[in-house]
N, C-alpha and C. Protein backbone atom coordinates (compact mmCIF):
# COMPACT_ATOMS: atom_id res chain seq x y z
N UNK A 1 0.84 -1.17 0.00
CA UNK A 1 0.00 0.00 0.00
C UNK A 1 0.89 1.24 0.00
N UNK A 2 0.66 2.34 -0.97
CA UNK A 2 1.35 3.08 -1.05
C UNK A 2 1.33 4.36 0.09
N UNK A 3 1.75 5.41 0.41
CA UNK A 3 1.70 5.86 1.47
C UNK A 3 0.65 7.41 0.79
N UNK A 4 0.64 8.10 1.40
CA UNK A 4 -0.01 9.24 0.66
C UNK A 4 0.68 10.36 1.48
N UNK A 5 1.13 10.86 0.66
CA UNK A 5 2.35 12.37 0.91
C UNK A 5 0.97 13.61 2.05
N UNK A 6 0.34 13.52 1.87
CA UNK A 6 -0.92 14.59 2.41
C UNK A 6 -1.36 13.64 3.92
N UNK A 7 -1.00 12.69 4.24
CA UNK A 7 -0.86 11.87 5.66
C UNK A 7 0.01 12.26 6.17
N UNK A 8 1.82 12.09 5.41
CA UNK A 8 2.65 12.55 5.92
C UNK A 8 3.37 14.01 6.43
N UNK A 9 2.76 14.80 5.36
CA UNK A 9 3.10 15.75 5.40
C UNK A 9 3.39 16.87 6.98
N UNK A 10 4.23 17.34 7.47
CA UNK A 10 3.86 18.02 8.47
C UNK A 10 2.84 19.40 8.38
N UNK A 11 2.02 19.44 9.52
CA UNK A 11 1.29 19.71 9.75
C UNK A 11 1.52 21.18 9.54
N UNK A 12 0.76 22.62 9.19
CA UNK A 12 1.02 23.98 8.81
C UNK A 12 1.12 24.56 10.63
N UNK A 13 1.93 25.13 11.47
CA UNK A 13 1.39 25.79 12.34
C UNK A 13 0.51 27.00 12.22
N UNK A 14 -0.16 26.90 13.13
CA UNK A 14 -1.07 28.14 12.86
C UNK A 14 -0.45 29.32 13.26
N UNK A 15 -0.75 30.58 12.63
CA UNK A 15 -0.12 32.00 13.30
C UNK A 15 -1.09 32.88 14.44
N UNK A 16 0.34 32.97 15.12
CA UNK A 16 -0.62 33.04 16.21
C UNK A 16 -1.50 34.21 16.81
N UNK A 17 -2.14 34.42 17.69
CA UNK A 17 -3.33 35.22 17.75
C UNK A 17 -2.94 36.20 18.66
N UNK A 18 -3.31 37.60 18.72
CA UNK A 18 -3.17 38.64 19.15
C UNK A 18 -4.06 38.93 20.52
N UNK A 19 -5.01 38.16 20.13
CA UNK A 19 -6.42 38.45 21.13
C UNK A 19 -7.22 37.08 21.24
N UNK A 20 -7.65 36.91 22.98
CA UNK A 20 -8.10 35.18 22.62
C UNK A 20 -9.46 35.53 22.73
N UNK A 21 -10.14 36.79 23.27
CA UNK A 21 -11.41 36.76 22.65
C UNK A 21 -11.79 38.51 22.93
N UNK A 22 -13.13 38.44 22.22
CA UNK A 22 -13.37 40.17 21.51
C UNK A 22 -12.94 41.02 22.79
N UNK A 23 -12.89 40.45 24.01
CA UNK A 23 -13.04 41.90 25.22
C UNK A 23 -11.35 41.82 25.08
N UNK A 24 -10.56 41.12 25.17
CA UNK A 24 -9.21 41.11 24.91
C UNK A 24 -8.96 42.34 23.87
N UNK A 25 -9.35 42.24 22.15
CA UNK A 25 -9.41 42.91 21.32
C UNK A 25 -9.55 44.47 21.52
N UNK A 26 -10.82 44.33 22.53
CA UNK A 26 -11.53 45.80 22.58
C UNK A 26 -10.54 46.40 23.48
N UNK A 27 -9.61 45.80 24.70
CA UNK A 27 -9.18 46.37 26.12
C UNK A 27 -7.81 46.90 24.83
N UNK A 28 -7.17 45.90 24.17
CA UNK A 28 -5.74 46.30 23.62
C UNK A 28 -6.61 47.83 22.62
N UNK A 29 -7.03 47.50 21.93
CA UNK A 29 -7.39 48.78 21.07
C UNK A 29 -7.69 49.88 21.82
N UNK A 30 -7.83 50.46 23.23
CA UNK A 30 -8.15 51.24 23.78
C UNK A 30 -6.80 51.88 24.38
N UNK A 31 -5.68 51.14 24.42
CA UNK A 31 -4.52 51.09 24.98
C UNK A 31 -4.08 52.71 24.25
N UNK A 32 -3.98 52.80 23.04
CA UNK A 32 -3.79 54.32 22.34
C UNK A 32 -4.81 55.22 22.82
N UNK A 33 -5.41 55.07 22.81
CA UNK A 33 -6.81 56.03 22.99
C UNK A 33 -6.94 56.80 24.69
N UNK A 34 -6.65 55.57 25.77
CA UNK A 34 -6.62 56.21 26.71
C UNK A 34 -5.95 56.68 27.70
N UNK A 35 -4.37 56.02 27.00
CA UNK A 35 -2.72 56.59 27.10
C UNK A 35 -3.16 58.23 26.43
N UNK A 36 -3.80 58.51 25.49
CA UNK A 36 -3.51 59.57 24.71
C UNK A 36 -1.91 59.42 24.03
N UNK A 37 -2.21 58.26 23.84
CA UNK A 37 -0.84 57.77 22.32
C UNK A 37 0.33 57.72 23.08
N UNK A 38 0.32 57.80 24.41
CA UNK A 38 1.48 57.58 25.07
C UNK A 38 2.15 55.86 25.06
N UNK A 39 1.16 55.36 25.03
CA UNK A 39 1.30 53.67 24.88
C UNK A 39 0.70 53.51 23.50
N UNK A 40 1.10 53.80 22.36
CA UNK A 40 0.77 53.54 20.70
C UNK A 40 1.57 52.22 20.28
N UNK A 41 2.33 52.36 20.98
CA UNK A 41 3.35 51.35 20.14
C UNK A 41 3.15 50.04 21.01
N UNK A 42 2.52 50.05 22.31
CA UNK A 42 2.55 48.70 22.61
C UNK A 42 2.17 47.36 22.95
N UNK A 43 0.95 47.88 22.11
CA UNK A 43 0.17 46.52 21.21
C UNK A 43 1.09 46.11 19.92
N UNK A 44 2.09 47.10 19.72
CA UNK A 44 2.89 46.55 18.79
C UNK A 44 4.17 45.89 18.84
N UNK A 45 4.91 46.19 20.05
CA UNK A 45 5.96 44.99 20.88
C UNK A 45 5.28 44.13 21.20
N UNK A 46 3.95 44.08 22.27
CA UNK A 46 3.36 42.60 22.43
C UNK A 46 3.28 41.79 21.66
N UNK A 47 3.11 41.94 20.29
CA UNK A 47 2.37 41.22 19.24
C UNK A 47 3.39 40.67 18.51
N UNK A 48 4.66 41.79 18.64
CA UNK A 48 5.62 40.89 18.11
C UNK A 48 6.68 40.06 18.78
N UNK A 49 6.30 39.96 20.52
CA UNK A 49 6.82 39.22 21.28
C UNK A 49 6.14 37.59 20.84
N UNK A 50 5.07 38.29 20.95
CA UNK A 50 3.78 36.81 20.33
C UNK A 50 4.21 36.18 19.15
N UNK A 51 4.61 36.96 18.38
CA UNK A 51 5.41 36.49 16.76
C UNK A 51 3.76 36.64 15.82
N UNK A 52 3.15 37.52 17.17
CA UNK A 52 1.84 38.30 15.83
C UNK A 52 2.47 38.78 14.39
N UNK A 53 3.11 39.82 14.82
CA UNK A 53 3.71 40.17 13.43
C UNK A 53 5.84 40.41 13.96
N UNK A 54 5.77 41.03 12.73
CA UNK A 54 7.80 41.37 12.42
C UNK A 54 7.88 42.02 13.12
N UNK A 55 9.38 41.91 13.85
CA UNK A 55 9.62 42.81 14.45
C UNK A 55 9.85 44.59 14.24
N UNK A 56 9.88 44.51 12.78
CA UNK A 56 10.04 45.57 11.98
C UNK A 56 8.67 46.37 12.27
N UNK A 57 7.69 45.73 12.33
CA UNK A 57 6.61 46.42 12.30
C UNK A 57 6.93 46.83 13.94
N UNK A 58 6.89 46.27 14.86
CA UNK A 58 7.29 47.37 16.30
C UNK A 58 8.04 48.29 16.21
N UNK A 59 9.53 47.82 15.69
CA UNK A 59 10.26 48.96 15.66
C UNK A 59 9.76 50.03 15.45
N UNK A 60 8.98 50.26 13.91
CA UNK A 60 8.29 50.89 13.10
C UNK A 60 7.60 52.02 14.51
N UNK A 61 7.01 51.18 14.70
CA UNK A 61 5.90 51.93 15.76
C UNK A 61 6.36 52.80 16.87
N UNK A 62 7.57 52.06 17.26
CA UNK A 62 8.28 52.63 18.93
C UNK A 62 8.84 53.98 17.98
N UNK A 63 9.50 53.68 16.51
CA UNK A 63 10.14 55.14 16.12
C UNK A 63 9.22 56.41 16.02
N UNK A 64 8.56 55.74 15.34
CA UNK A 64 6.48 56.47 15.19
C UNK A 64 6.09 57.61 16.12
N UNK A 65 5.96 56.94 17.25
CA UNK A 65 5.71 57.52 18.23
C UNK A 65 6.36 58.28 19.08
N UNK A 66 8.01 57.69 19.03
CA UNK A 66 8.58 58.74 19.35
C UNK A 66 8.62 59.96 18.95
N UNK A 67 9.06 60.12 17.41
CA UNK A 67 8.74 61.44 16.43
C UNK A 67 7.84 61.58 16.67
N UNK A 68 6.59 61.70 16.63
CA UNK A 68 5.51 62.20 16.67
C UNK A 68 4.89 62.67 17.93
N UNK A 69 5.97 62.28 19.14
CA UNK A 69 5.63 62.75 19.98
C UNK A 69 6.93 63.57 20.58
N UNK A 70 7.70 63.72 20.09
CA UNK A 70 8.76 65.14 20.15
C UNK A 70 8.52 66.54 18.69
N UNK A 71 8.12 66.04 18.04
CA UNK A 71 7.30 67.16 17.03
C UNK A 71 6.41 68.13 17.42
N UNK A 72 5.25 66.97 18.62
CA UNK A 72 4.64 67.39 19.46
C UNK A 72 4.77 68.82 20.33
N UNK A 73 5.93 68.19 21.12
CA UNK A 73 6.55 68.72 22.06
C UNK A 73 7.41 69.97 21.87
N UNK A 74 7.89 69.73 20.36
CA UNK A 74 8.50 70.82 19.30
C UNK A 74 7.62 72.30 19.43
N UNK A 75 6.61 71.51 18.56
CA UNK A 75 5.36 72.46 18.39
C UNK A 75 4.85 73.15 19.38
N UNK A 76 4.71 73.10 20.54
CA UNK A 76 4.06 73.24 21.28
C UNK A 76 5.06 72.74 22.83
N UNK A 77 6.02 73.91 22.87
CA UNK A 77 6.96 73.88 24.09
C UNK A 77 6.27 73.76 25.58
N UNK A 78 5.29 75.22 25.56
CA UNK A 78 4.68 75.39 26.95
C UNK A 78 4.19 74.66 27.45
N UNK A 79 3.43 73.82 26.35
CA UNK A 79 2.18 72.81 26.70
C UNK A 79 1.01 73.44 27.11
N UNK A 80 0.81 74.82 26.74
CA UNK A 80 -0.50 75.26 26.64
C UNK A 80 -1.53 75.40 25.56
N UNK A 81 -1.60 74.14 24.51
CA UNK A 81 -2.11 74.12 23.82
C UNK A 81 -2.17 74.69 22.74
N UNK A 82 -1.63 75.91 21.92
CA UNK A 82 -1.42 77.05 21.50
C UNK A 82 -1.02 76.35 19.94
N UNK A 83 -0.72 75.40 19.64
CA UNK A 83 -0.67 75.19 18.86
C UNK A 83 -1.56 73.61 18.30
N UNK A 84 -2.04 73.74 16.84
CA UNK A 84 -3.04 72.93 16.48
C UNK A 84 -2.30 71.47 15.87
N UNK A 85 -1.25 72.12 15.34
CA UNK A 85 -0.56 70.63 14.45
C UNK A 85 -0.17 70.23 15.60
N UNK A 86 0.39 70.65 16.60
CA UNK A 86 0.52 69.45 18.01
C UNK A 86 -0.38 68.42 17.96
N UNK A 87 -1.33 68.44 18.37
CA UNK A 87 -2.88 67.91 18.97
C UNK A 87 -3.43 67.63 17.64
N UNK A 88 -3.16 67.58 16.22
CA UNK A 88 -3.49 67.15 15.18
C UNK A 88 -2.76 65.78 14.86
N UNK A 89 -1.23 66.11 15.24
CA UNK A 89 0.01 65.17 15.34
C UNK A 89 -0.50 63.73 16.12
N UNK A 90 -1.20 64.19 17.55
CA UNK A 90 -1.53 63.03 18.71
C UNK A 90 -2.73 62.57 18.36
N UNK A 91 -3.61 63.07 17.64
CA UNK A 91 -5.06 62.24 17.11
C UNK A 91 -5.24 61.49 15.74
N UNK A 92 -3.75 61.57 15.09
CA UNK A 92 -3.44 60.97 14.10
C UNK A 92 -2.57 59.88 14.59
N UNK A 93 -1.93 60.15 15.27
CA UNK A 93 -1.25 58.97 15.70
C UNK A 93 -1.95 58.05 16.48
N UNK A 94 -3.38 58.66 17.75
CA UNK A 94 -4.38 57.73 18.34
C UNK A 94 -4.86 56.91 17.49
N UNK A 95 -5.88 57.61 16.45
CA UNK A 95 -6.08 57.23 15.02
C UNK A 95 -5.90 55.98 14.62
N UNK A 96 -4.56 56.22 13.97
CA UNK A 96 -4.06 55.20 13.70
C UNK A 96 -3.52 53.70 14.21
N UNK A 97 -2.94 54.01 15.47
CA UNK A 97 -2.52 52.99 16.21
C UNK A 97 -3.49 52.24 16.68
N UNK A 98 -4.94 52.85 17.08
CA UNK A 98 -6.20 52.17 17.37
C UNK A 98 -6.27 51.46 16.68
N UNK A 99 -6.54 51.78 15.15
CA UNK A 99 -7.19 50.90 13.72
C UNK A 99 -6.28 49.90 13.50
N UNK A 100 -4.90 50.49 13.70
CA UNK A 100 -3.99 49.17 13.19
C UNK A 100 -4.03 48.04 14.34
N UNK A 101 -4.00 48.79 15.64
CA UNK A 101 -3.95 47.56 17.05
C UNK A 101 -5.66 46.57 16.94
N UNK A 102 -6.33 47.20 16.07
CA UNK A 102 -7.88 46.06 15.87
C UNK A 102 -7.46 45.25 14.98
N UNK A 103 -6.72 45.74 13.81
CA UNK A 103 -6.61 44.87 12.61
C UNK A 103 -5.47 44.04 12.76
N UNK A 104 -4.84 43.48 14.19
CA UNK A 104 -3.84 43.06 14.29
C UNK A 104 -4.33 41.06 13.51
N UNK A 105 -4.73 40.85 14.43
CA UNK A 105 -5.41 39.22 13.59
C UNK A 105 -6.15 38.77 12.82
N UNK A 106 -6.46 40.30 11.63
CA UNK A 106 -6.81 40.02 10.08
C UNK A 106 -6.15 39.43 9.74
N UNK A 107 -6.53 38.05 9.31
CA UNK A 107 -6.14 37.88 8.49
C UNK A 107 -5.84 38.12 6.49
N UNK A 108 -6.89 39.27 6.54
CA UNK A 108 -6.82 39.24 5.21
C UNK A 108 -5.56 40.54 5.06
N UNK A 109 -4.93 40.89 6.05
CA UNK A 109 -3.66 41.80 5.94
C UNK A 109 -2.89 41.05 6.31
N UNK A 110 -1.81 41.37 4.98
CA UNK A 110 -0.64 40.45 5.66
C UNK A 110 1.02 41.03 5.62
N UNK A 111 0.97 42.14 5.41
CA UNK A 111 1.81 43.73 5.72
C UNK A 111 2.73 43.07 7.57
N UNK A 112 3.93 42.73 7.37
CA UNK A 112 3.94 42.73 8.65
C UNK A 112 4.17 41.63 9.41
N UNK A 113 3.57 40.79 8.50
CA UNK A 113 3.10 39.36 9.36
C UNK A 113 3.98 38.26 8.98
């Protein structure tokens, strides 16, 4: 009896998951939002501690946020608000880091992964 290559074959591991269920999902995606982007980047080291995604993509993020939050700080020395691209700078970066920290275990993105 011949053997069949699709018996033998080893098995695909699966990639692994960011979030083991939706309140997990919802608590990490809030992580930007209620840091006020102070913690942006770190749904994005977790994930790539997890081997969610590359490490490139954290890096990415920790640099991200740094710039964007000394531009900030650029802009807007006193910290009395006085300037708009500051506070345009930090709701683009909330923004974003939110949307990308939900879309972490799409699978239909694979940027990263």
């Amino acid at each position: 009896m011949a053997s069949n290559p699709y018996f033998s074959a080893p098995l695909v591991p699966a990639r692994p998951r960011m979030f083991n269920n939706t309140l997990a999902k919802v608590i990490w995606t809030l992580v930007p939002v209620v840091t006020v982007s102070l913690c942006a980047a770190v749904p994005f080291v977790v994930a790539a501690v997890k081997g969610v995604v590359k490490p490139w993509l954290a890096i990415t993020y920790v640099i991200a946020e740094i710039v964007v939050l000394v531009l900030a700080t650029v802009l807007d020395p006193k910290g009395d608000a006085t300037s708009p691209v500051a506070g345009l700078l930090l709701i683009l970066l909330i923004i974003t880091a939110a949307t990308h920290t939900a879309l972490l275990d799409n699978d239909k993105i694979s940027i990263g992964k």
